[in-house]
Protein backbone atom coordinates (compact mmCIF):
# COMPACT_ATOMS: atom_id res chain seq x y z
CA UNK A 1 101.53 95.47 79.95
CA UNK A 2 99.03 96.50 81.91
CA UNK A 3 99.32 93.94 85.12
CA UNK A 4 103.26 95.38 84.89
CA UNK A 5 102.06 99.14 85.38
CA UNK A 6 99.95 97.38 88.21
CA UNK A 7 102.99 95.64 89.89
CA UNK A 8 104.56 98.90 89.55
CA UNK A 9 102.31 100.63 91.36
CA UNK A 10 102.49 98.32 93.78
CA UNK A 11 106.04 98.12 94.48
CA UNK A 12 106.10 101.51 94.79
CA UNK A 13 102.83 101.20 97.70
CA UNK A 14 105.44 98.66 99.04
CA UNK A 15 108.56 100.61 98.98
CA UNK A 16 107.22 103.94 100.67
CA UNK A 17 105.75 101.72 103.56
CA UNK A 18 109.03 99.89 103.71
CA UNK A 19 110.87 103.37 103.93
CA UNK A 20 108.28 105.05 106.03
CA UNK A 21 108.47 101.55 108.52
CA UNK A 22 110.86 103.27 111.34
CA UNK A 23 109.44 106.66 111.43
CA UNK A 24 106.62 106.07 114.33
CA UNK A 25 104.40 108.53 112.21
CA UNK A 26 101.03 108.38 113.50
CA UNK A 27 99.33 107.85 110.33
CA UNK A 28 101.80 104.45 109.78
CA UNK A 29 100.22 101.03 109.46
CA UNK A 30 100.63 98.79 112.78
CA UNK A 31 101.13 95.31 113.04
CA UNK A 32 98.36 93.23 114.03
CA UNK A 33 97.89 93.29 117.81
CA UNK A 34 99.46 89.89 118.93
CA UNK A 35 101.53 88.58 121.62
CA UNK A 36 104.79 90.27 121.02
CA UNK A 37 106.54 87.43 123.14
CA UNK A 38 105.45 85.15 120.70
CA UNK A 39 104.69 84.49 116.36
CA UNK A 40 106.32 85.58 113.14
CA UNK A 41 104.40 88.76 112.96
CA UNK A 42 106.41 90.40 115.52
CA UNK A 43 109.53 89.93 114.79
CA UNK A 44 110.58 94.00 114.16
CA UNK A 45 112.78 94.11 110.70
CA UNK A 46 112.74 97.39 109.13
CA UNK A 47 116.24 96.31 106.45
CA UNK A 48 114.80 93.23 105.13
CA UNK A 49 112.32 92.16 102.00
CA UNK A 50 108.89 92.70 103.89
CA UNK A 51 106.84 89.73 104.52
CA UNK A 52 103.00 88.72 103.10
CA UNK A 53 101.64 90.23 106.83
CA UNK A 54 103.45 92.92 106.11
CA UNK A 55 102.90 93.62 102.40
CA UNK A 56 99.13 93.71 103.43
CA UNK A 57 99.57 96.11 106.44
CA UNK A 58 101.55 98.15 104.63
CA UNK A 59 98.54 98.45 101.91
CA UNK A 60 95.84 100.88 102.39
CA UNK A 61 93.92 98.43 99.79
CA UNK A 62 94.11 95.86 102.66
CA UNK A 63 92.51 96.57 105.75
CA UNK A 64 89.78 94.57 105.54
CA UNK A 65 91.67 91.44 104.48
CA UNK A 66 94.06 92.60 107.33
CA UNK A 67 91.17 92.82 110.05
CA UNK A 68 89.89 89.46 108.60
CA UNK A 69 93.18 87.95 108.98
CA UNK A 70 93.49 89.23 112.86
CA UNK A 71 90.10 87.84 113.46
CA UNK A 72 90.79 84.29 111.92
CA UNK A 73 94.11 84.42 114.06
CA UNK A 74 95.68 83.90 110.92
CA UNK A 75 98.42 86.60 110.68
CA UNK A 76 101.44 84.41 112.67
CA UNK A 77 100.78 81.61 109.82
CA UNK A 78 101.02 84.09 107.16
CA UNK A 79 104.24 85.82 108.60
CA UNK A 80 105.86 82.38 108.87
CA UNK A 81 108.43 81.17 106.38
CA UNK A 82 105.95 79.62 104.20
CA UNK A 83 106.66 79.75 100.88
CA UNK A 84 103.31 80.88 100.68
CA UNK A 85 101.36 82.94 97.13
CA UNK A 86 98.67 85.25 98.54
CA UNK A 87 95.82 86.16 96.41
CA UNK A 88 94.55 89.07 98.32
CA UNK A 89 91.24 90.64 97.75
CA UNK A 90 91.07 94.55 97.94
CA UNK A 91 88.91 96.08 100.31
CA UNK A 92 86.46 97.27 97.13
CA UNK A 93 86.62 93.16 96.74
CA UNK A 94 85.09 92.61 100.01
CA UNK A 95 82.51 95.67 99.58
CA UNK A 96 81.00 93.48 96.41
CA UNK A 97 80.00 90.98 98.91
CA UNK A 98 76.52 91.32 100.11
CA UNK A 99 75.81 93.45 102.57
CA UNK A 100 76.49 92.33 106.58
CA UNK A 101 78.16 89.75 105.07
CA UNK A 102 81.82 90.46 106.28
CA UNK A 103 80.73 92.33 109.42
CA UNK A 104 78.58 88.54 110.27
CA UNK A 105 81.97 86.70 109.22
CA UNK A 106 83.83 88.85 111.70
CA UNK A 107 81.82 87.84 114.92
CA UNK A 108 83.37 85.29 116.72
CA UNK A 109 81.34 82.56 116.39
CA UNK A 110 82.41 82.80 112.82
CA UNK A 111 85.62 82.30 112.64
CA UNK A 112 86.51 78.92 111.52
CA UNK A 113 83.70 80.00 108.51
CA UNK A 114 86.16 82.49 107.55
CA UNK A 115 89.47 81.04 108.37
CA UNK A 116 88.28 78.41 105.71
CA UNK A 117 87.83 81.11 103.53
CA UNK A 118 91.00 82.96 103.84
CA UNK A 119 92.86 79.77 103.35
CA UNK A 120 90.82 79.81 100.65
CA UNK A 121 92.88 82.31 99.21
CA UNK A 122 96.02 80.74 100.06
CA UNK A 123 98.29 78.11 97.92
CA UNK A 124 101.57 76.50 100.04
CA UNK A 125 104.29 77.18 96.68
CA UNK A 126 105.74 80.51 95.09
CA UNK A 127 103.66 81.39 91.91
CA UNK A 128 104.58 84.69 89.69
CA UNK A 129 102.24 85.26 87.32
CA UNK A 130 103.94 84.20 84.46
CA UNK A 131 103.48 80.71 86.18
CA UNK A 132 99.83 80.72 86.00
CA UNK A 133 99.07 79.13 82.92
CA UNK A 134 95.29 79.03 81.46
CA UNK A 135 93.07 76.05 83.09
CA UNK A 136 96.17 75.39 85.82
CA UNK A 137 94.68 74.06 89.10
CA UNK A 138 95.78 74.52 92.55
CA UNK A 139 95.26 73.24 95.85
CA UNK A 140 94.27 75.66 98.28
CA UNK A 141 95.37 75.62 101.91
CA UNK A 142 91.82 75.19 102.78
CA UNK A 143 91.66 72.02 100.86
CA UNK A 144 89.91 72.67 97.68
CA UNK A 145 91.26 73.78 94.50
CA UNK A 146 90.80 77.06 92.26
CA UNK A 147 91.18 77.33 88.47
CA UNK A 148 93.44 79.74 86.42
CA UNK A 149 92.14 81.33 83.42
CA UNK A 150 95.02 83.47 81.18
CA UNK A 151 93.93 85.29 77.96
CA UNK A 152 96.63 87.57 77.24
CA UNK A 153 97.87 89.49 80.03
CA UNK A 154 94.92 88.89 82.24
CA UNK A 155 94.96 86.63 84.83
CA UNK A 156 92.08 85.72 87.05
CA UNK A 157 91.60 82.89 89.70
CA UNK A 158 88.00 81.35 90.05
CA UNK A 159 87.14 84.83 88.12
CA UNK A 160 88.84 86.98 90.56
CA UNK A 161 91.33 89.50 88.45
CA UNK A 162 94.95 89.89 89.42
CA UNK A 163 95.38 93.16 89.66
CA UNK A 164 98.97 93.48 90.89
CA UNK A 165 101.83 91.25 92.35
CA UNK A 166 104.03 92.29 94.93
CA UNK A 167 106.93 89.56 96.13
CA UNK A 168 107.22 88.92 99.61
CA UNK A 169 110.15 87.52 102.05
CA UNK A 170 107.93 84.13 102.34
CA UNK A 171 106.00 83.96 98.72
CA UNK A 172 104.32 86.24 96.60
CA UNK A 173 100.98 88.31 97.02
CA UNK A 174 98.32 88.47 93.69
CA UNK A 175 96.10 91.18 94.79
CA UNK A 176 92.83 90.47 93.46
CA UNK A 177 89.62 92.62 92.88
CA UNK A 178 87.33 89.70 94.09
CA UNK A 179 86.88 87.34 96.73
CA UNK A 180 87.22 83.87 95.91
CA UNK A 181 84.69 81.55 97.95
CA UNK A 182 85.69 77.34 98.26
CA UNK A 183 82.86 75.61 96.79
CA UNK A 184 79.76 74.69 99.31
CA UNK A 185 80.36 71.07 100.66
């Protein structure tokens, strides 16, 4: 029961961004800075089921994956129809990284590094939880695969716990307290 208090939490996250989306306060999340003649991301819908970009925006849990996901040009993918399932870290997820590591990811030079990784993250189908069945595999959009382990309610992916699931217009976002890295090739 505890993931459900979880997802609860995180509708409710979800629903007072979704009602606060018109108001222009100044403390409101912004879209990623993108072309606004072009991409997914921009399309302004303040009536309809939010999408994964927007889910994450809309987090204060998310900034970091959101910056990450700006500097991997990343977002208009993401925003697309998909279906897409999300499994996105926390920002205390990125903060057990080792230290400088997601400022070095963040240059740049690095951003096919962490593009790879953010696909990483990312599976092309529409998974609730109660899909994820113990020692499941999936493809990653990266590429590689990541295991599912279930033991009662908890669910974690390549031992990164889902915390919380929040449905999107285009798939369905697992935040998770860790972030999952693709196997060195």
């Amino acid at each position: 029961m505890r993931l459900q208090s979880f997802s609860s939490l995180a509708l409710a996250t979800l629903v007072s961004f979704a009602c606060s989306a018109g108001g222009g306060d100044a403390g409101e999340a912004e879209l990623p800075a993108v072309d606004a003649s072009i991409g997914q991301a921009n399309v302004q819908d303040n009536e309809s089921q939010p999408d994964i970009v927007k889910i994450a925006v809309g987090s204060a849990d998310h900034t970091t994956l959101v910056t990450a996901l700006k500097s991997a040009n990343l977002v208009n993918s993401l925003a697309n129809a998909g279906p897409f399932t999300v499994f996105a870290p926390t920002n205390a997820a990125f903060d057990k990284l080792p230290k400088g590591t997601v400022e070095d990811l963040l240059k740049p030079a690095n951003a096919d590094k962490l593009r790879n990784i953010l696909q990483h993250h990312v599976t092309t189908s529409v998974f609730a939880v109660a899909d994820l069945t113990d020692g499941m595999t999936l493809s990653m959009a990266d590429g590689n695969s990541v295991t599912i382990s279930k033991s009662g309610e908890e669910v974690t992916i390549d031992g990164a716990k889902i915390v919380a699931s929040v449905r999107g217009s285009n798939g369905m976002v697992h935040v998770v307290d860790g972030v999952i890295l693709p196997a060195a090739k």
